[in-house]
C-alpha atoms as a PDB file:
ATOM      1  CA  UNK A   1       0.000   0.000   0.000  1.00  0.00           C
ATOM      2  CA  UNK A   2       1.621   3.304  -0.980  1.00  0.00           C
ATOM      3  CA  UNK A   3       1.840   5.314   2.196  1.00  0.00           C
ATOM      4  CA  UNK A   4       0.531   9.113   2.522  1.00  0.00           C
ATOM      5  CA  UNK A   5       3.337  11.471   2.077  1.00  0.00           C
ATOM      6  CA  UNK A   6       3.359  14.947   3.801  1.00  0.00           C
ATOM      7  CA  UNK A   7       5.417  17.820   4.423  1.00  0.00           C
ATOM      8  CA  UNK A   8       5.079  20.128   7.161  1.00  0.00           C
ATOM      9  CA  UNK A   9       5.698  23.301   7.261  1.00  0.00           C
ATOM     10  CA  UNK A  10       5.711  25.327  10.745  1.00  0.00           C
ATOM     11  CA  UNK A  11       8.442  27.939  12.323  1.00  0.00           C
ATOM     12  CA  UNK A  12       8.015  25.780  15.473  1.00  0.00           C
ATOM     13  CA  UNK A  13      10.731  23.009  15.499  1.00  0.00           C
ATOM     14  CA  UNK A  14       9.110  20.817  18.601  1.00  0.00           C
ATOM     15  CA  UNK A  15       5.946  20.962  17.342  1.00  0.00           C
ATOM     16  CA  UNK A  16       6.514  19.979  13.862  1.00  0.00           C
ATOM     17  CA  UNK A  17       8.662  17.505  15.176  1.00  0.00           C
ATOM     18  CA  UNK A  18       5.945  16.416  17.764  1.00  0.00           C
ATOM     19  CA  UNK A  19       3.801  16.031  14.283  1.00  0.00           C
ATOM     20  CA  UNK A  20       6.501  14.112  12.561  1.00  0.00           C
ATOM     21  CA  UNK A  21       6.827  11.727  15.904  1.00  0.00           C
ATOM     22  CA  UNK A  22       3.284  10.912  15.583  1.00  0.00           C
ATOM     23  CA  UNK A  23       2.791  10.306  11.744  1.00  0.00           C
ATOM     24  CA  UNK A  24       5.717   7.994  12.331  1.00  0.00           C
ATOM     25  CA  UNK A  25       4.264   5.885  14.221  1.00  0.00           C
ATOM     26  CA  UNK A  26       1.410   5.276  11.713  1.00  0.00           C
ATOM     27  CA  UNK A  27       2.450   3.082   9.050  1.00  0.00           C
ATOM     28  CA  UNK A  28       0.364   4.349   6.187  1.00  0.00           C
ATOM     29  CA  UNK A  29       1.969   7.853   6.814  1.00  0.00           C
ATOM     30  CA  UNK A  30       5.636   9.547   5.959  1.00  0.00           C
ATOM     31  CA  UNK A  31       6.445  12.594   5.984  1.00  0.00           C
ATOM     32  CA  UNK A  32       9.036  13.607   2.961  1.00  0.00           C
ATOM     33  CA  UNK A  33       9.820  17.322   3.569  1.00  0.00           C
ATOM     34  CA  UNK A  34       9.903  19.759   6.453  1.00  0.00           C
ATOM     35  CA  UNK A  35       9.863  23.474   6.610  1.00  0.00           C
ATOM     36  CA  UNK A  36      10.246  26.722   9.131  1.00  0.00           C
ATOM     37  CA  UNK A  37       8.302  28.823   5.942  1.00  0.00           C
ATOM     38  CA  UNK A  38       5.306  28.325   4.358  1.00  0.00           C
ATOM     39  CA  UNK A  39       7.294  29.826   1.421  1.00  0.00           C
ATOM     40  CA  UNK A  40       9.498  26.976   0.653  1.00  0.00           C
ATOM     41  CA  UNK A  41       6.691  24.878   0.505  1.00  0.00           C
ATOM     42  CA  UNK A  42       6.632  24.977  -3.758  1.00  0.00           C
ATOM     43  CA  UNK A  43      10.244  23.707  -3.719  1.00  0.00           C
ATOM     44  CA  UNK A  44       9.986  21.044  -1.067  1.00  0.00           C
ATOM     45  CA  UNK A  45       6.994  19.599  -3.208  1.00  0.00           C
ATOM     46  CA  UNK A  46       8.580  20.094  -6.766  1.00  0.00           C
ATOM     47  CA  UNK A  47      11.510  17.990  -5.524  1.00  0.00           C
ATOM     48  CA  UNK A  48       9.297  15.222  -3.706  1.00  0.00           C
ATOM     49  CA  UNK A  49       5.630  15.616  -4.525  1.00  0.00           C
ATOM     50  CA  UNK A  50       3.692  14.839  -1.137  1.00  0.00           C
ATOM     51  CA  UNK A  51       0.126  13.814  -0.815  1.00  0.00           C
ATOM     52  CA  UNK A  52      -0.667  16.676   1.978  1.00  0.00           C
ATOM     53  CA  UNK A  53       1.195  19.804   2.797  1.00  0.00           C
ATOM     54  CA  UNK A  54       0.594  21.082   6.090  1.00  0.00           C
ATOM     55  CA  UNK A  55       0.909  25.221   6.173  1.00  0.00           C
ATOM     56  CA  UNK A  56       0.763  26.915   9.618  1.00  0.00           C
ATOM     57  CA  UNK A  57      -0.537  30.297   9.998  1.00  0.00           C
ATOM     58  CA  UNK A  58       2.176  31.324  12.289  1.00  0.00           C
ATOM     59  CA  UNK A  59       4.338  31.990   9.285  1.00  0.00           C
ATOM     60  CA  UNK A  60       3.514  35.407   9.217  1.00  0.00           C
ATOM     61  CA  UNK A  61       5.903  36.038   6.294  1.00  0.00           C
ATOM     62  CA  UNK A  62       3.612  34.698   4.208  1.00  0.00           C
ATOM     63  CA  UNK A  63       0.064  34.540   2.307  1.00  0.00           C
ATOM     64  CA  UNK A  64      -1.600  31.471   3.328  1.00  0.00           C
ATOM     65  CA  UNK A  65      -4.219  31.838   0.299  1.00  0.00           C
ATOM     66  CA  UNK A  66      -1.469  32.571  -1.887  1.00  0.00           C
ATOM     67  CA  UNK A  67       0.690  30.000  -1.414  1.00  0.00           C
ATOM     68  CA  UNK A  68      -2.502  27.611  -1.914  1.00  0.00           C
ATOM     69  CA  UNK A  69      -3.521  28.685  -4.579  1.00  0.00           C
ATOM     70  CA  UNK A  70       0.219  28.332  -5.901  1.00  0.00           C
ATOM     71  CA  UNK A  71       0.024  24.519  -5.070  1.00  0.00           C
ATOM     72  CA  UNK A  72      -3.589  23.817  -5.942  1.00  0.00           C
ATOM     73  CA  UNK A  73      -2.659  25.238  -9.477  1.00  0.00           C
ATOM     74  CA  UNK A  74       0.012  23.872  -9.852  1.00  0.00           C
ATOM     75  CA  UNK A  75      -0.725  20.457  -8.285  1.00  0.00           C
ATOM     76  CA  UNK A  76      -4.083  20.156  -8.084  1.00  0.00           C
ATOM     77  CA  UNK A  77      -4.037  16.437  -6.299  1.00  0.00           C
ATOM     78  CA  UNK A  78      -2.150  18.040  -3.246  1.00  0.00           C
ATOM     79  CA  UNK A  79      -4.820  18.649  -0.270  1.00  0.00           C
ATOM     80  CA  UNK A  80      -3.296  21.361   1.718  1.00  0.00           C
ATOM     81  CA  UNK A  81      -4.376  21.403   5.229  1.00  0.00           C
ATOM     82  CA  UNK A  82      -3.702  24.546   7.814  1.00  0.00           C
ATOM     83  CA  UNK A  83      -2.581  25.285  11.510  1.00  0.00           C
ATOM     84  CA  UNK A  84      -4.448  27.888  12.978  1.00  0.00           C
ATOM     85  CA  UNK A  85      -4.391  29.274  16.137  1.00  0.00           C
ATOM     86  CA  UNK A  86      -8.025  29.886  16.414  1.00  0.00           C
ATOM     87  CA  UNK A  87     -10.940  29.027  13.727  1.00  0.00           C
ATOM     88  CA  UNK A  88     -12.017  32.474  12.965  1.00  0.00           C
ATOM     89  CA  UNK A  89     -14.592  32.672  10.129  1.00  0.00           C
ATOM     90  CA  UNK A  90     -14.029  36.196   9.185  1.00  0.00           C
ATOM     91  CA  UNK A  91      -9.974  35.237   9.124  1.00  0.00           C
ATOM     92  CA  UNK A  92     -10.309  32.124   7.885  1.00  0.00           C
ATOM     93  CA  UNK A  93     -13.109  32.842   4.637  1.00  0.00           C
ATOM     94  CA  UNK A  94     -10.180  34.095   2.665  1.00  0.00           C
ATOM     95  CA  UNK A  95      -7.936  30.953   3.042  1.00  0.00           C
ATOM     96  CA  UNK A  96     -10.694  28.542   2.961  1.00  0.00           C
ATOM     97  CA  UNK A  97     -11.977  29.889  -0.638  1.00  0.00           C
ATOM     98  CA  UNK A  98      -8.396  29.543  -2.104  1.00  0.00           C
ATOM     99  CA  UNK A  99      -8.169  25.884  -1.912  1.00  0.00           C
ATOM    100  CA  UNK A 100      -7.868  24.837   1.851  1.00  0.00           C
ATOM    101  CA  UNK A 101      -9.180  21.187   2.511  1.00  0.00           C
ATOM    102  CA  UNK A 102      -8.786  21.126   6.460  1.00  0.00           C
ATOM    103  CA  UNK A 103      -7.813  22.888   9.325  1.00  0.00           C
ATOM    104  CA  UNK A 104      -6.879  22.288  12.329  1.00  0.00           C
ATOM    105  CA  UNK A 105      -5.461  24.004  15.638  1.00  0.00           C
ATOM    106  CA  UNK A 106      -2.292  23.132  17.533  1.00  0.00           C
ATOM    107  CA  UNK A 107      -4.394  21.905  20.484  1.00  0.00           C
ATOM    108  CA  UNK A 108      -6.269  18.745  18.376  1.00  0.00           C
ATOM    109  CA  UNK A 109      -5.879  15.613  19.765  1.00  0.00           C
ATOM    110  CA  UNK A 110      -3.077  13.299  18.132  1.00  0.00           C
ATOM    111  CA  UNK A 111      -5.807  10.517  17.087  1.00  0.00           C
ATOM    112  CA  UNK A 112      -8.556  12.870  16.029  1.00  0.00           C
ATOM    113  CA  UNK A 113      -5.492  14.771  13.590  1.00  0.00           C
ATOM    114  CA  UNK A 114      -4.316  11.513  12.261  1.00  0.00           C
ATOM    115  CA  UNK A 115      -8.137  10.617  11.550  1.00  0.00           C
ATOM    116  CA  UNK A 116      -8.705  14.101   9.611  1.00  0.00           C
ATOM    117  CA  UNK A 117      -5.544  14.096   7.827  1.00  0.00           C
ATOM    118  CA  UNK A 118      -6.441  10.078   6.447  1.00  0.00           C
ATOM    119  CA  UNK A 119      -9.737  11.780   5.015  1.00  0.00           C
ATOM    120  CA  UNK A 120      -8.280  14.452   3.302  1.00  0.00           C
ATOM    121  CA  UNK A 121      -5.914  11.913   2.075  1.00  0.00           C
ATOM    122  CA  UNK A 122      -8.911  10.233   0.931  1.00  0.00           C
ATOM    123  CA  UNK A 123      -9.952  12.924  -1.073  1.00  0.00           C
ATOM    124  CA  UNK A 124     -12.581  14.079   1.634  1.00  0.00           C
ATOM    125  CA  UNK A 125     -13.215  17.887   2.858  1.00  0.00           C
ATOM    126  CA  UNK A 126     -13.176  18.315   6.147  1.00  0.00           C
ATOM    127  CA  UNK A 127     -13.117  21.886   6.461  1.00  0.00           C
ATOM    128  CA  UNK A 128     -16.747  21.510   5.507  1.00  0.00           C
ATOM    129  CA  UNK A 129     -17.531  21.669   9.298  1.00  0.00           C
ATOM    130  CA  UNK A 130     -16.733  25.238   9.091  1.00  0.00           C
ATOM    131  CA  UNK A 131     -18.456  26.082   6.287  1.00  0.00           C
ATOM    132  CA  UNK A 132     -21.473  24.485   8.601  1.00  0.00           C
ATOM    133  CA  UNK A 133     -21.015  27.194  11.277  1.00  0.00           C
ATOM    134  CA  UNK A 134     -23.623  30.222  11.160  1.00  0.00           C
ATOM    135  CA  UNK A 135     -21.027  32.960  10.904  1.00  0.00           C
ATOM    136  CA  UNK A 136     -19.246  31.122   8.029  1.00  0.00           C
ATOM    137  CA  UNK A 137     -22.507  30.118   6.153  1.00  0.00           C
ATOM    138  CA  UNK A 138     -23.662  34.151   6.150  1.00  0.00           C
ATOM    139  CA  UNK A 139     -20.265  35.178   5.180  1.00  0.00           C
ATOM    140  CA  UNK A 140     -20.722  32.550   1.944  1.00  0.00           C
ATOM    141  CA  UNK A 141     -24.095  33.808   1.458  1.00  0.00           C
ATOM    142  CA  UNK A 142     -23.168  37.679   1.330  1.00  0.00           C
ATOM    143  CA  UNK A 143     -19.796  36.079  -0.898  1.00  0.00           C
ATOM    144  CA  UNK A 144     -22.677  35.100  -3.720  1.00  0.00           C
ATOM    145  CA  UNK A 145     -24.566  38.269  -3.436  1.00  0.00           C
ATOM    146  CA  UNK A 146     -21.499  40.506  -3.661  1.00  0.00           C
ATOM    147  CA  UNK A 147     -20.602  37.869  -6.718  1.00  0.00           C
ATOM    148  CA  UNK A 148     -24.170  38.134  -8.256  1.00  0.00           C
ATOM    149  CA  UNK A 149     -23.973  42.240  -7.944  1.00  0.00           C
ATOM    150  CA  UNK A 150     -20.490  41.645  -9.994  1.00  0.00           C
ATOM    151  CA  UNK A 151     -21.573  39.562 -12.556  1.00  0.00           C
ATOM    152  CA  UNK A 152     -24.454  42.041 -13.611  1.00  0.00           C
ATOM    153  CA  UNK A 153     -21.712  44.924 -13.323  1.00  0.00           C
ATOM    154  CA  UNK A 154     -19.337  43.188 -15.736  1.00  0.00           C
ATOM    155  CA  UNK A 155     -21.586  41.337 -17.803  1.00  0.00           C
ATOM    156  CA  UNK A 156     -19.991  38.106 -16.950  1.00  0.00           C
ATOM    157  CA  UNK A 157     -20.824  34.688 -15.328  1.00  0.00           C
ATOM    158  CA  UNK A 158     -19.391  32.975 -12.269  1.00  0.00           C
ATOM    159  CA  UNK A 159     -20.695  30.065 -10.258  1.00  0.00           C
ATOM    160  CA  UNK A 160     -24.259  31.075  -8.096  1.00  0.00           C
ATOM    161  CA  UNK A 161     -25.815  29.109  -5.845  1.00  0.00           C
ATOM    162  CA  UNK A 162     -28.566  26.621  -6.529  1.00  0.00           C
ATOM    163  CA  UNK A 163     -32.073  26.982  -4.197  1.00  0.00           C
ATOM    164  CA  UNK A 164     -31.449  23.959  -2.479  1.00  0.00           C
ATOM    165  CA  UNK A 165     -27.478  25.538  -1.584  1.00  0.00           C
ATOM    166  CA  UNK A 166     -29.447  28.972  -0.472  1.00  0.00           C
ATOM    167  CA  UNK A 167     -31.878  26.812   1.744  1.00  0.00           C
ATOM    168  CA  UNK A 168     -29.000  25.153   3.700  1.00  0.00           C
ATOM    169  CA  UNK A 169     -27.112  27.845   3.999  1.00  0.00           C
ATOM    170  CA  UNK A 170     -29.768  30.005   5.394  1.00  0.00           C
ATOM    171  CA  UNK A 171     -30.829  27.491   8.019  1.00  0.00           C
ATOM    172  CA  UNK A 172     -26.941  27.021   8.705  1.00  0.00           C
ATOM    173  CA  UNK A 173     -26.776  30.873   9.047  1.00  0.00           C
ATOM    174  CA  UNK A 174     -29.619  30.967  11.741  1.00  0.00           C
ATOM    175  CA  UNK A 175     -28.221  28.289  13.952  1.00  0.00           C
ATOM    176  CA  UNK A 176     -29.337  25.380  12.635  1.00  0.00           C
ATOM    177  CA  UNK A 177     -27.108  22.059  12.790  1.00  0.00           C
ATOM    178  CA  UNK A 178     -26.401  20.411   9.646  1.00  0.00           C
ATOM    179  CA  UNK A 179     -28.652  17.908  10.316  1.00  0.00           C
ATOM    180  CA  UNK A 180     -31.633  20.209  10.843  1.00  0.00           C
ATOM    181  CA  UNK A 181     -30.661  21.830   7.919  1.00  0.00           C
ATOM    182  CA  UNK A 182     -30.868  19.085   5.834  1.00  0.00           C
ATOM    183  CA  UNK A 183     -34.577  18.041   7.088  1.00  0.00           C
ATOM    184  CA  UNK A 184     -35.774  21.694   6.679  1.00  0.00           C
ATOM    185  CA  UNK A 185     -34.662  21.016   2.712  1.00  0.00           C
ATOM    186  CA  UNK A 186     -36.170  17.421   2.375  1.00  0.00           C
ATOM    187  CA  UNK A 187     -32.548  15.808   2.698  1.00  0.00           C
ATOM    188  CA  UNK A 188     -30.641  13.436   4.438  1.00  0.00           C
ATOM    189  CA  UNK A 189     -27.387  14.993   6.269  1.00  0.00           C
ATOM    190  CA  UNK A 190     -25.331  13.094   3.848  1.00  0.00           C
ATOM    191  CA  UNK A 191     -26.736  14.696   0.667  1.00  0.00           C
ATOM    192  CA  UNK A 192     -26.807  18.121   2.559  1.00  0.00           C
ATOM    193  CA  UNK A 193     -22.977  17.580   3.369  1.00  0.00           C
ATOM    194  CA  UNK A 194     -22.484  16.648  -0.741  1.00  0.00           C
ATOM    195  CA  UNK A 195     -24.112  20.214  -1.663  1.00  0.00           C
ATOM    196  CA  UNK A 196     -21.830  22.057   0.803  1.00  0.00           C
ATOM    197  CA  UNK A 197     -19.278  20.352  -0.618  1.00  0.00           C
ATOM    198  CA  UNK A 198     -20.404  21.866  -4.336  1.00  0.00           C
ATOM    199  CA  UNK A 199     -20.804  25.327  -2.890  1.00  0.00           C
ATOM    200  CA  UNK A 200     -17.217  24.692  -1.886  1.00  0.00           C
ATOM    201  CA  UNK A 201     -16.103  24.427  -4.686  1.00  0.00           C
ATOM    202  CA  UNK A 202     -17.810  26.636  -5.994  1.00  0.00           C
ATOM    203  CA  UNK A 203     -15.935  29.704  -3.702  1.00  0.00           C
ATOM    204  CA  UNK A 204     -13.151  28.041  -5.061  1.00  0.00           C
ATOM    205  CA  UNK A 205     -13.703  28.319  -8.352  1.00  0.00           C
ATOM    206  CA  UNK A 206     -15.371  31.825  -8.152  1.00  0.00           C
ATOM    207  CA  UNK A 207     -11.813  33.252  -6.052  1.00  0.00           C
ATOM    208  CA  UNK A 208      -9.492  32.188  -8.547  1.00  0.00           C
ATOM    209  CA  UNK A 209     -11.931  34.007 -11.542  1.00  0.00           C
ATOM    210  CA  UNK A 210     -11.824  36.981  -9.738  1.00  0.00           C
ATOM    211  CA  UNK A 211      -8.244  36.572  -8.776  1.00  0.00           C
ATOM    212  CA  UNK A 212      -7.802  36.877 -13.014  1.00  0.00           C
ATOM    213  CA  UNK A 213     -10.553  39.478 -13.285  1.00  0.00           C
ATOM    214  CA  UNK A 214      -8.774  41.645 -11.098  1.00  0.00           C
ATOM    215  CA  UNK A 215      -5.174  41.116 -12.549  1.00  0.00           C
ATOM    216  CA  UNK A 216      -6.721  41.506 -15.849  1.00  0.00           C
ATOM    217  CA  UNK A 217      -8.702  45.038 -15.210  1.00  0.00           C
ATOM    218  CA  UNK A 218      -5.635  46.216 -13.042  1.00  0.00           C
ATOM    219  CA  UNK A 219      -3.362  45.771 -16.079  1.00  0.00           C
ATOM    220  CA  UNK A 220      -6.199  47.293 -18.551  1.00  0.00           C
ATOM    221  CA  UNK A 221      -6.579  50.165 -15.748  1.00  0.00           C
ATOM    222  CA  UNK A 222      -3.067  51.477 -16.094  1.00  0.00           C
ATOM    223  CA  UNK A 223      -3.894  51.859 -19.895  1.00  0.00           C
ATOM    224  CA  UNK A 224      -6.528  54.027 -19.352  1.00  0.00           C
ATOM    225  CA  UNK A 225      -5.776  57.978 -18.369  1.00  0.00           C
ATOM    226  CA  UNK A 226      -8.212  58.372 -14.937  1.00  0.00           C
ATOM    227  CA  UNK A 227      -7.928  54.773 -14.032  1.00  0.00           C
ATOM    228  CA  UNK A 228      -6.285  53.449 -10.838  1.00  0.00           C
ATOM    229  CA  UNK A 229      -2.796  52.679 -11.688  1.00  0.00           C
ATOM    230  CA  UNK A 230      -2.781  50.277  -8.115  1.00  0.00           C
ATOM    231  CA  UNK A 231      -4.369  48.269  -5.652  1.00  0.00           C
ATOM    232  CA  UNK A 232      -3.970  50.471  -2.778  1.00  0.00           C
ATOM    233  CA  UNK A 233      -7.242  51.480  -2.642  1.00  0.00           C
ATOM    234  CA  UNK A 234     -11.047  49.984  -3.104  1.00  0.00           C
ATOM    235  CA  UNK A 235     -10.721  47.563  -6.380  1.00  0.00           C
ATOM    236  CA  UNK A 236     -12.447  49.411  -8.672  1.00  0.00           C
ATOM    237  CA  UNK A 237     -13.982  47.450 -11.987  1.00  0.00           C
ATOM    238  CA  UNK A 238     -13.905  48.320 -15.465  1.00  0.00           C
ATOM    239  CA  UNK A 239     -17.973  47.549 -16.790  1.00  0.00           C
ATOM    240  CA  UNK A 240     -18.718  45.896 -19.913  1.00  0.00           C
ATOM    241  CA  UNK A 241     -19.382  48.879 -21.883  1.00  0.00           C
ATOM    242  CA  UNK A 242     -15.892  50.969 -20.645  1.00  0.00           C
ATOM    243  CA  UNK A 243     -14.016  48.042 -21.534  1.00  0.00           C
ATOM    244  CA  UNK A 244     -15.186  48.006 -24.880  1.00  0.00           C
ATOM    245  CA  UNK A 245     -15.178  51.596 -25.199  1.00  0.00           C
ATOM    246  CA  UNK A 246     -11.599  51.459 -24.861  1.00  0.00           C
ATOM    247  CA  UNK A 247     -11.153  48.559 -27.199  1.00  0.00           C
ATOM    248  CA  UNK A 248     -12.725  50.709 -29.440  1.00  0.00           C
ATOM    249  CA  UNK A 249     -10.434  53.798 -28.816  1.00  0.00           C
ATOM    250  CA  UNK A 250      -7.539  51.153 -28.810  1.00  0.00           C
ATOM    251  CA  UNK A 251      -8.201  49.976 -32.284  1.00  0.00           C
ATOM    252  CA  UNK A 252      -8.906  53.103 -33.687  1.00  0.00           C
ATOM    253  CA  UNK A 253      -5.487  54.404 -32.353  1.00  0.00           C
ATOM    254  CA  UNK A 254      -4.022  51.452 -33.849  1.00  0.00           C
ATOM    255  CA  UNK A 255      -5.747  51.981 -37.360  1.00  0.00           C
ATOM    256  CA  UNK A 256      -4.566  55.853 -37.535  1.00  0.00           C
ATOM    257  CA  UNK A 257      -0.853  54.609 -36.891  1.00  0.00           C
ATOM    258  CA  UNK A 258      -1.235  51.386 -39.533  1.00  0.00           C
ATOM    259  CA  UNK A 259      -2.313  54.402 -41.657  1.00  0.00           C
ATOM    260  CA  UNK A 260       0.565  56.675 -41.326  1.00  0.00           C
ATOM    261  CA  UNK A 261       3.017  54.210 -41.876  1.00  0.00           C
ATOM    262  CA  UNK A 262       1.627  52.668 -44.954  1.00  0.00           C
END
């Protein structure tokens, strides 16, 4: 049986070597890499491709969502998995929407972090219990609306959520447990757990769009005498029509010069 392979990275030696003495001792599990920064993390796995990487938040040096989105792109089997100090949904929405299959914090019990890290192994999403909390499922719901405002503004089309995904999440959002939720929506908990799962990866999907939508506009933006030339401030979006208002201008620039030359 091929064994899971991980790397760790954390800044902490004894505890990542407290996490290396206790995948040891498993013998499905080996760890191939270790790391004091997150940011080594794309060389470490180039050089020995793991099944896991485990990031830690105390690398403050780095972007957690960045780096994951790095790896997920790059190596989109890899489940990365982070240490956080405290699961804070307003902190942790940003990080969970770039990729993130489970988290965990430093005080987890050995056999219950062995157990979670075999599931993601397994191709399972555990951070789907936080997506089940109320603060997390209003923070996806105002995610869509904020996406559905967008997609009107631009005239373009990114992953919305189905009724059935609004009805969870709204009963999630008022307090309900998952199970609760998925009576309230004619469901058993496992099919309610399979549509969080889609509106999972649906964030996902929907971050790394806008991710490009805002490179793109920001690179269009310094073309355009008014515009923005950085990200310091509010993102600001180019609509439909001013983008094609400047392809026209941008053409018809380029057809006077043609012109002159010929």
């Amino acid at each position: 049986m091929e064994k899971i392979k991980v790397i760790l990275s954390c800044p902490q030696v004894i505890f990542r070597e407290g996490i290396h003495f206790i995948l040891s001792g498993e013998e499905d599990f080996e760890v191939v890499g270790e790391t004091t920064e997150n940011m080594e993390t794309p060389e470490l796995i180039e050089s020995n491709p793991p099944h896991i990487v485990v990031l830690t938040q105390a690398n403050v040096k780095s972007d957690i969502a960045d780096i994951t989105r790095r790896i997920k792109s790059n190596y989109p089997a890899i489940s990365v998995v982070l240490i956080i100090d405290s699961i804070d949904s307003a902190q942790l929405f940003s990080v969970v929407v770039s990729g993130i299959s489970a988290v965990f914090t430093p005080d987890i019990d050995p056999d219950k972090m062995v157990s979670l890290l075999r599931d993601t192994a397994r191709g399972r999403l555990p951070v789907i219990d936080t997506l089940s909390t109320p603060a997390f499922a209003a923070r996806t719901l105002a995610e869509f609306k904020d996406l559905a405002t967008l997609n009107e503004r631009l005239g373009i089309t990114m992953a919305q959520l189905t009724k059935k995904e609004e009805d969870i999440l709204n009963s999630l959002a008022s307090g309900d447990a998952i199970g609760q939720a998925a009576g309230k929506s004619g469901l058993t908990e496992e099919a309610a757990g399979n549509h969080l799962r889609t509106v999972l990866q649906k964030l996902t999907a929907n971050d790394r769009s806008r991710l490009i939508i805002e490179k793109t506009q920001m690179s269009i933006a310094s073309l355009i005498p008014g515009m923005p030339k950085d990200d310091s401030g509010p993102q600001e979006y180019l609509t439909l029509t001013e983008f094609n208002d400047f392809k026209t201008s941008l053409m018809s620039g380029f057809k006077s010069f043609v012109s002159e030359k010929a």
